[in-house]
PDB file of N, CA and C in Angstrom:
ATOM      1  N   UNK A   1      -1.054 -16.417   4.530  1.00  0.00           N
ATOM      2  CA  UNK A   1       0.120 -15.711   4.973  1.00  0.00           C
ATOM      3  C   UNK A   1       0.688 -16.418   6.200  1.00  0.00           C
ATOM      4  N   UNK A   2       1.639 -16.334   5.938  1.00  0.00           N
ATOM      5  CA  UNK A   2       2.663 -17.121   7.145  1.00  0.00           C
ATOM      6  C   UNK A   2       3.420 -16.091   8.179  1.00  0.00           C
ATOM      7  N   UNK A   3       2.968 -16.677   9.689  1.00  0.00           N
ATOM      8  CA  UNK A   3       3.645 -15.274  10.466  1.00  0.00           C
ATOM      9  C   UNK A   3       4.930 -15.851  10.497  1.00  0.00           C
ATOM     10  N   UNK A   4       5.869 -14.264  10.499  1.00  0.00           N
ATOM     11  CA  UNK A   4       7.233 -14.153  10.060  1.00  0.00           C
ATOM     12  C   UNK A   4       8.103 -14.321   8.647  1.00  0.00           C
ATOM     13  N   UNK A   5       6.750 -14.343   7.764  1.00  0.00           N
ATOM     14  CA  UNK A   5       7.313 -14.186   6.399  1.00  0.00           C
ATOM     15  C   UNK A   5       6.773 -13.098   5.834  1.00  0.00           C
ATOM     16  N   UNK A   6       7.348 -12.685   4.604  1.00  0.00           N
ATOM     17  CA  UNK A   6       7.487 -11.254   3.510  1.00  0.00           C
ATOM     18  C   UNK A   6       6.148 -11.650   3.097  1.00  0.00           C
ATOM     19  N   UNK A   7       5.421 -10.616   3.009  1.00  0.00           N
ATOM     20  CA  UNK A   7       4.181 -10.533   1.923  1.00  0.00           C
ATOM     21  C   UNK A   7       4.352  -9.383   1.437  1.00  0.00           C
ATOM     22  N   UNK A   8       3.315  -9.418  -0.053  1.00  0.00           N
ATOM     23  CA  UNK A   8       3.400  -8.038  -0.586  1.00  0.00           C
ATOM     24  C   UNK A   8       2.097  -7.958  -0.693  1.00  0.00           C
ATOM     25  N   UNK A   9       2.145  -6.179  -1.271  1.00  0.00           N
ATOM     26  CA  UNK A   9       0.568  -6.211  -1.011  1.00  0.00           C
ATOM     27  C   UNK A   9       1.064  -4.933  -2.984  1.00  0.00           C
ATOM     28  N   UNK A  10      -0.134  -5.234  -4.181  1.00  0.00           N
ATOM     29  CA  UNK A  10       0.334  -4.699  -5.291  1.00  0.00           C
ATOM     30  C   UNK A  10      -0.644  -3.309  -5.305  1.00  0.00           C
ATOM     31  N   UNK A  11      -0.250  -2.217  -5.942  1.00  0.00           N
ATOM     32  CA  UNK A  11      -0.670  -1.256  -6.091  1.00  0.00           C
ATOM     33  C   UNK A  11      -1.049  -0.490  -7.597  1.00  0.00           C
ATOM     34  N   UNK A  12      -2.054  -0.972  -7.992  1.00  0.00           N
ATOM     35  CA  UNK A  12      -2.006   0.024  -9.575  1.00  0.00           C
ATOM     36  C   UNK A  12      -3.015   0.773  -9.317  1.00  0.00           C
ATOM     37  N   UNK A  13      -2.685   2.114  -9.116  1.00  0.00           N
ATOM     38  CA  UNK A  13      -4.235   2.586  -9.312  1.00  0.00           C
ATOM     39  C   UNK A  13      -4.770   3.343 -10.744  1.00  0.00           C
ATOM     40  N   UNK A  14      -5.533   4.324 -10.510  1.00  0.00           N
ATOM     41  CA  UNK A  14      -6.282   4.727 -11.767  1.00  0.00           C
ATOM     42  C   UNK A  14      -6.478   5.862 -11.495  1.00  0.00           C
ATOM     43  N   UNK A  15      -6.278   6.380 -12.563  1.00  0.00           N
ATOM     44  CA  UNK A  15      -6.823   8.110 -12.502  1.00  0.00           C
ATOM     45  C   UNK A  15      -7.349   8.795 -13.490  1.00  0.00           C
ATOM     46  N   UNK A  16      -8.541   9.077 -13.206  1.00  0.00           N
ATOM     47  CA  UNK A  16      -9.512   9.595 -14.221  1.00  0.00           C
ATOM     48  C   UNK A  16      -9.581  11.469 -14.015  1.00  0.00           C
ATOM     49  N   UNK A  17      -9.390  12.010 -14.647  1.00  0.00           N
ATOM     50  CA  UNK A  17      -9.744  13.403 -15.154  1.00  0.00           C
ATOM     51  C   UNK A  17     -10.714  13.643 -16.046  1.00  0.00           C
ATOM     52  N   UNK A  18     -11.816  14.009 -15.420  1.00  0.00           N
ATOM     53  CA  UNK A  18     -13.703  14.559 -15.966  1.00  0.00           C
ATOM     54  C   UNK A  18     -13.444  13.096 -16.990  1.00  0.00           C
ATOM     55  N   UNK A  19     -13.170  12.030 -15.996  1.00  0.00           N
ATOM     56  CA  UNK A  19     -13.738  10.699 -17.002  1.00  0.00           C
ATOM     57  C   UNK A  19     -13.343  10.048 -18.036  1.00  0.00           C
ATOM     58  N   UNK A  20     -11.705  10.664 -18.379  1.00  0.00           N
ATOM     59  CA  UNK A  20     -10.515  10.270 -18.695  1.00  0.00           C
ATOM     60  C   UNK A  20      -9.565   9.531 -18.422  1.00  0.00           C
ATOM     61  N   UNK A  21      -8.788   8.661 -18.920  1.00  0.00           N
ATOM     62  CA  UNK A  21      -8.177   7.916 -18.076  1.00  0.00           C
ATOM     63  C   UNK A  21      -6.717   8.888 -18.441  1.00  0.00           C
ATOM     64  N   UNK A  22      -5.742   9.154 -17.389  1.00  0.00           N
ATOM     65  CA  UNK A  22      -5.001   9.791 -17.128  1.00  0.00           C
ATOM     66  C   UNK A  22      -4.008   9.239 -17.249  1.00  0.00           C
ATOM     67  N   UNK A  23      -2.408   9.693 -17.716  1.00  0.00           N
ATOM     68  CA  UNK A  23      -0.824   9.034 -17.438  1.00  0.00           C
ATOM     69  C   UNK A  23      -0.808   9.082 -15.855  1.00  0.00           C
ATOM     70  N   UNK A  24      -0.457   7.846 -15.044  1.00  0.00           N
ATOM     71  CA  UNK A  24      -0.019   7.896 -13.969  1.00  0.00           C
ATOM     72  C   UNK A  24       1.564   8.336 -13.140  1.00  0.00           C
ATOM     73  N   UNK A  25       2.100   9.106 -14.322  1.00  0.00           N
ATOM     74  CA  UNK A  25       3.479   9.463 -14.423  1.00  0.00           C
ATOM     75  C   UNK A  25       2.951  11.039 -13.566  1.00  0.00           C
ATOM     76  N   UNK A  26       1.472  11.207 -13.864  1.00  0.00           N
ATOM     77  CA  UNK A  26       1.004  12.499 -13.277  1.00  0.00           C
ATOM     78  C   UNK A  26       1.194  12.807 -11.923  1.00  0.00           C
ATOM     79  N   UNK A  27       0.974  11.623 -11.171  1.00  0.00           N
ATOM     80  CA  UNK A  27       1.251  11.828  -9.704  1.00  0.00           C
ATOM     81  C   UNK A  27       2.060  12.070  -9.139  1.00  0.00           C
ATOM     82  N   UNK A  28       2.409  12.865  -8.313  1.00  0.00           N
ATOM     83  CA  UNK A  28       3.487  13.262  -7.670  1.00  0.00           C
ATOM     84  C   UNK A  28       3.588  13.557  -6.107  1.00  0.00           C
ATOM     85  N   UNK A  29       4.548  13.049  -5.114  1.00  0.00           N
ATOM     86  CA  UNK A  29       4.911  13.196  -3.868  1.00  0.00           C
ATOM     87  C   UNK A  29       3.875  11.246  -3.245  1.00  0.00           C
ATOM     88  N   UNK A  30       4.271  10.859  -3.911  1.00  0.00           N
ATOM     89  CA  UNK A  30       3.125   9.383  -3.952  1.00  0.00           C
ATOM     90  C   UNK A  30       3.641   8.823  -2.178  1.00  0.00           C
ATOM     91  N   UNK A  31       2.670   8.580  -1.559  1.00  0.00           N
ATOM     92  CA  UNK A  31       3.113   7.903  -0.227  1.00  0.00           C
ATOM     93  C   UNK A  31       1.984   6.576  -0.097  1.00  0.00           C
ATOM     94  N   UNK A  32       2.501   5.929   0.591  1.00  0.00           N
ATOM     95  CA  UNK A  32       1.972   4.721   1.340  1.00  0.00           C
ATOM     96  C   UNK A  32       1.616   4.455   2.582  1.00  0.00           C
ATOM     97  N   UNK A  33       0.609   4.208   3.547  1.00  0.00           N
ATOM     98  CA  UNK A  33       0.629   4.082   4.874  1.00  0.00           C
ATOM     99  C   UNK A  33       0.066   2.509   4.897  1.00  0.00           C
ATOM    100  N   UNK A  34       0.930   1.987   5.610  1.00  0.00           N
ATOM    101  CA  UNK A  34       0.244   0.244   5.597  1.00  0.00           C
ATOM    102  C   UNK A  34       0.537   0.503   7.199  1.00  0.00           C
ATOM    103  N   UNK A  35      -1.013  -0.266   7.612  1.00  0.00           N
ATOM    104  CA  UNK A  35      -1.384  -0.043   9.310  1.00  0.00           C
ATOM    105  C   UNK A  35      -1.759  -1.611   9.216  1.00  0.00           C
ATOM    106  N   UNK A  36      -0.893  -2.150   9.840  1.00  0.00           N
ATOM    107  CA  UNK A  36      -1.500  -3.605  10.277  1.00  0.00           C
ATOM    108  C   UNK A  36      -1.755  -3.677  12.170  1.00  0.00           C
ATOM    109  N   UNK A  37      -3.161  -4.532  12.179  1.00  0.00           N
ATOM    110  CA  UNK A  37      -3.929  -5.182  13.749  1.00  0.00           C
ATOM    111  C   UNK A  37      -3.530  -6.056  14.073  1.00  0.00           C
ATOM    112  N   UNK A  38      -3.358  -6.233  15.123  1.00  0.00           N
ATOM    113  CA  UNK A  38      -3.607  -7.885  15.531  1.00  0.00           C
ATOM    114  C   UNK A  38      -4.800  -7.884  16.040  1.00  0.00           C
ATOM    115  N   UNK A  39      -5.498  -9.036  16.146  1.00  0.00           N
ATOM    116  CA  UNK A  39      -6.425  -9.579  16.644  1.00  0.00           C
ATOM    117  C   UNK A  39      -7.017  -9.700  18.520  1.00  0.00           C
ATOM    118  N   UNK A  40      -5.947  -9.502  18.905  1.00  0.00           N
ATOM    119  CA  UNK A  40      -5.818  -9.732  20.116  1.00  0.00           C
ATOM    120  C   UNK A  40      -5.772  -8.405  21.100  1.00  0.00           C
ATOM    121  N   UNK A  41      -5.072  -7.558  20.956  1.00  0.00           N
ATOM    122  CA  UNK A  41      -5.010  -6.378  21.712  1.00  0.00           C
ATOM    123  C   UNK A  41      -5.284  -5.037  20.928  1.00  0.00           C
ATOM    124  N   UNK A  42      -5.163  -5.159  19.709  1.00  0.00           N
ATOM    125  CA  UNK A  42      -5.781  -3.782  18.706  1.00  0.00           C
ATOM    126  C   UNK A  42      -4.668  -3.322  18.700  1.00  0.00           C
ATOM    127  N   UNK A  43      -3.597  -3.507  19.197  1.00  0.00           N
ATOM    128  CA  UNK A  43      -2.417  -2.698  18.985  1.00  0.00           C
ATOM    129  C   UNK A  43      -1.785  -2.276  17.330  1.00  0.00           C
ATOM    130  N   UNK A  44      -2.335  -1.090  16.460  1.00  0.00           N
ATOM    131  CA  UNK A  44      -1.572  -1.051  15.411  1.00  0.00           C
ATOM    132  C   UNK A  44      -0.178  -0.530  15.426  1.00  0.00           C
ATOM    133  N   UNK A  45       0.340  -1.115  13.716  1.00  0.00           N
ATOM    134  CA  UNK A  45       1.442  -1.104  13.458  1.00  0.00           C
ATOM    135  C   UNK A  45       1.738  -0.205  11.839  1.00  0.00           C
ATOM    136  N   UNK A  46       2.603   0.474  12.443  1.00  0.00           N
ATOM    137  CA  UNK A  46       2.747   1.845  11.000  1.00  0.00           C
ATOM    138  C   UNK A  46       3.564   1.344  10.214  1.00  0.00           C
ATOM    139  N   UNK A  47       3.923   1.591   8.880  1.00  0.00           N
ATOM    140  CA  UNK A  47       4.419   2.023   7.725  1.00  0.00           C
ATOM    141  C   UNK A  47       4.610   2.244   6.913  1.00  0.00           C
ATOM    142  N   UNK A  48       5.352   3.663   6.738  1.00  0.00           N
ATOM    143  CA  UNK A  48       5.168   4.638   5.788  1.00  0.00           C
ATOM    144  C   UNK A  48       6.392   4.125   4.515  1.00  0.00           C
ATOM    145  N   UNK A  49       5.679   4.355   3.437  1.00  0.00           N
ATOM    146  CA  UNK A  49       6.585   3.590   2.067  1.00  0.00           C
ATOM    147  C   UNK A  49       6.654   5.633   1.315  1.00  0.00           C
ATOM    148  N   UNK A  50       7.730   6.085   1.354  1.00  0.00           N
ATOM    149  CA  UNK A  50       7.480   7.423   0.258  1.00  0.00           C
ATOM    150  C   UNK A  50       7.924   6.859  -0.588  1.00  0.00           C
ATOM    151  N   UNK A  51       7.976   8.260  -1.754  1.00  0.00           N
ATOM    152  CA  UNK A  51       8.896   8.416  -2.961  1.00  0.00           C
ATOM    153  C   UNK A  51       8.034   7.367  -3.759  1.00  0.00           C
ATOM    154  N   UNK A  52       7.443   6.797  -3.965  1.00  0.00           N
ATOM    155  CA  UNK A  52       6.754   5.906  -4.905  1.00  0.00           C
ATOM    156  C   UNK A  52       6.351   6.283  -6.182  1.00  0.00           C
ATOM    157  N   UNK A  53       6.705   5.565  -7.304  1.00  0.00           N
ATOM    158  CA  UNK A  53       6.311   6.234  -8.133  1.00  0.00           C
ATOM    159  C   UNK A  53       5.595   5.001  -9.531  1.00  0.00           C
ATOM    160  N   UNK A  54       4.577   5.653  -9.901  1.00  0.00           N
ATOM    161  CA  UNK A  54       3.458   4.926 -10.830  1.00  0.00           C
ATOM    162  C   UNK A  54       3.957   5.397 -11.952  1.00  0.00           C
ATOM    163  N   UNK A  55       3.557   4.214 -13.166  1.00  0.00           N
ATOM    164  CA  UNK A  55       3.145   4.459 -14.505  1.00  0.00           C
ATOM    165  C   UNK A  55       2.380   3.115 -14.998  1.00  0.00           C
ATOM    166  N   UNK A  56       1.983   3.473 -16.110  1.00  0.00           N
ATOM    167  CA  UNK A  56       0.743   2.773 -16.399  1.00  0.00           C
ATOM    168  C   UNK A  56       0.960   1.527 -17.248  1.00  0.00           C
ATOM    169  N   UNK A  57       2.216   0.749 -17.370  1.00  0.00           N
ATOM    170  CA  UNK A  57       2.714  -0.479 -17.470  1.00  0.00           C
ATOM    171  C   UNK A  57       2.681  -1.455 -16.246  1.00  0.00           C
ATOM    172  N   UNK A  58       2.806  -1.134 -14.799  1.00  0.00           N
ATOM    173  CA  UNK A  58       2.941  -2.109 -14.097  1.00  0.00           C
ATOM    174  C   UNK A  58       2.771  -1.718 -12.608  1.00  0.00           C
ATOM    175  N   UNK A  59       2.494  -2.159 -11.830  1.00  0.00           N
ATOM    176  CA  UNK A  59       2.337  -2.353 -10.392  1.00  0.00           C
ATOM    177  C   UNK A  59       3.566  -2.178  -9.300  1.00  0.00           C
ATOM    178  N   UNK A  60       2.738  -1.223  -8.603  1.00  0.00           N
ATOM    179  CA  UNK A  60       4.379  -0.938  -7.294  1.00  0.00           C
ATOM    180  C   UNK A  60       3.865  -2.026  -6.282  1.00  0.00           C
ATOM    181  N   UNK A  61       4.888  -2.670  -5.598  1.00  0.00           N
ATOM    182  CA  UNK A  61       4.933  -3.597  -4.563  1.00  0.00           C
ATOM    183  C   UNK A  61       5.338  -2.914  -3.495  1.00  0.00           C
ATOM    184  N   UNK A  62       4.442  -3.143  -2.009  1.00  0.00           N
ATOM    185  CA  UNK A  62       5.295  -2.526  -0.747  1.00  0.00           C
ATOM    186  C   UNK A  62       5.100  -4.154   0.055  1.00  0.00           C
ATOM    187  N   UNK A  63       6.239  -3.959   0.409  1.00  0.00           N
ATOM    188  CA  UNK A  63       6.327  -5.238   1.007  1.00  0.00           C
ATOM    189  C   UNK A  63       6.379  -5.108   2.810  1.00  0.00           C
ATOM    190  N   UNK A  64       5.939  -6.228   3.695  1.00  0.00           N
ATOM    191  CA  UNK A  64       6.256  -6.097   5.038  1.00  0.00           C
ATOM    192  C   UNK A  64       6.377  -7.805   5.786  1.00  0.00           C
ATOM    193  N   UNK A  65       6.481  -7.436   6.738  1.00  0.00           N
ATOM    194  CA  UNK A  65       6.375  -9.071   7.376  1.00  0.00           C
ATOM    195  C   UNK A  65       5.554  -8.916   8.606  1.00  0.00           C
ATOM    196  N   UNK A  66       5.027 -10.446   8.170  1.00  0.00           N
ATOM    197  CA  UNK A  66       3.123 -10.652   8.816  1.00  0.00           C
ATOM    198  C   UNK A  66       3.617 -10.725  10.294  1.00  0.00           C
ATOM    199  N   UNK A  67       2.572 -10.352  11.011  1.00  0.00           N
ATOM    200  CA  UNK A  67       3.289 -10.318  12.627  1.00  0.00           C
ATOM    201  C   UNK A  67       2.159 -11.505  13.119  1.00  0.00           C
ATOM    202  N   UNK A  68       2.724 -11.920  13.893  1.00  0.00           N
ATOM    203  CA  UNK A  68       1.762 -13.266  15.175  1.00  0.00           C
ATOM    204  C   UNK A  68       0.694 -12.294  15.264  1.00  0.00           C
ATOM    205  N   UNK A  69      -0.960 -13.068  15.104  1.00  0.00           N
ATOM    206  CA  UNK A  69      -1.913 -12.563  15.623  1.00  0.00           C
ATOM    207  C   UNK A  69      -2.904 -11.670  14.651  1.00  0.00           C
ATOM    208  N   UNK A  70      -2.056 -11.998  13.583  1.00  0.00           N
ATOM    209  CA  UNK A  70      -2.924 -10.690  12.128  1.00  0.00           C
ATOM    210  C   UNK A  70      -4.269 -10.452  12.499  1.00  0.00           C
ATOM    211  N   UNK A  71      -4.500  -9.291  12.821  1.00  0.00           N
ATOM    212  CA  UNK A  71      -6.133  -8.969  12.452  1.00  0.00           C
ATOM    213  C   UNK A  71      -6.578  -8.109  11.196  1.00  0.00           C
ATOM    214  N   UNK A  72      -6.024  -7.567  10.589  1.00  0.00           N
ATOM    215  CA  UNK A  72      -6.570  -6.804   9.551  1.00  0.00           C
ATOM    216  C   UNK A  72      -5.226  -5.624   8.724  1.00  0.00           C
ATOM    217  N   UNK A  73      -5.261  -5.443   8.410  1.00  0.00           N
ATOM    218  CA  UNK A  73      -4.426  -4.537   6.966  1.00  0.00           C
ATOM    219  C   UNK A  73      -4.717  -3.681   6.197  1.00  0.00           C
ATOM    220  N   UNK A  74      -5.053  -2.117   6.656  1.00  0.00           N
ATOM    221  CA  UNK A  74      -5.255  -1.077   5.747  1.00  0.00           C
ATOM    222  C   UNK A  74      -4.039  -0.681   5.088  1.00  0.00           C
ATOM    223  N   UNK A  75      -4.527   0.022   3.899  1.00  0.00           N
ATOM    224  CA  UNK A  75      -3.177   0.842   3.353  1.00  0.00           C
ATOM    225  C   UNK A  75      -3.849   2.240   2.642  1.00  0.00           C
ATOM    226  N   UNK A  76      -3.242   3.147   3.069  1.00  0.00           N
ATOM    227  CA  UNK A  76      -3.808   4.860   2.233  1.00  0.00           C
ATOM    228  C   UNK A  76      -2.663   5.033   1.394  1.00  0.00           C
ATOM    229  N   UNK A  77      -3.213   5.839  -0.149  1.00  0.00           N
ATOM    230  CA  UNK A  77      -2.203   5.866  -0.827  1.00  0.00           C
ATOM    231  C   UNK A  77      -3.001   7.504  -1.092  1.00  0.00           C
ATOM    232  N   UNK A  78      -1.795   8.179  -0.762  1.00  0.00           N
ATOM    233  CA  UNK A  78      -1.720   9.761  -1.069  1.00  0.00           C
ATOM    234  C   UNK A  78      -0.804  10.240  -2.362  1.00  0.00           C
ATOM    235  N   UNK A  79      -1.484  11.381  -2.738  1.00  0.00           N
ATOM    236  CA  UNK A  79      -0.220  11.999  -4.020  1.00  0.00           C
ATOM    237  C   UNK A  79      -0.677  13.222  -3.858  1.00  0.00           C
TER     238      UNK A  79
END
């Protein structure tokens, strides 16, 4: 990753019901939290992606741009 350029980060997930694999059209109120570190001072960085929405053909993309100093990159995905 290059600081000051677009990366994406892809999202398919899975959803099983008692061990079923489920339509992902099921989910609803879908959010994103991508928290990026830097390395240097711990200072994180928020953002929130709503409205997202899955099905079971293809992958949602949230995209951001890499900041000087990357230390690390969580993301929570709620529905």
């Amino acid at each position: 990753m290059l600081v000051g350029s677009s990366s994406s980060i892809l999202i398919r997930p899975k959803l099983l019901i008692n061990g079923s694999k489920a339509n992902l059209k099921m989910l609803k109120n879908c959010k994103a939290v991508l928290r990026i570190t830097n390395y240097i001072d711990d200072i994180p960085v928020t953002k929130n992606f709503d409205q997202l929405s899955f099905t079971n053909e293809r992958e949602v993309a949230v995209q951001f741009q890499v900041p000087p100093n990357l230390g690390s990159i969580n993301i929570r995905l709620t529905a």
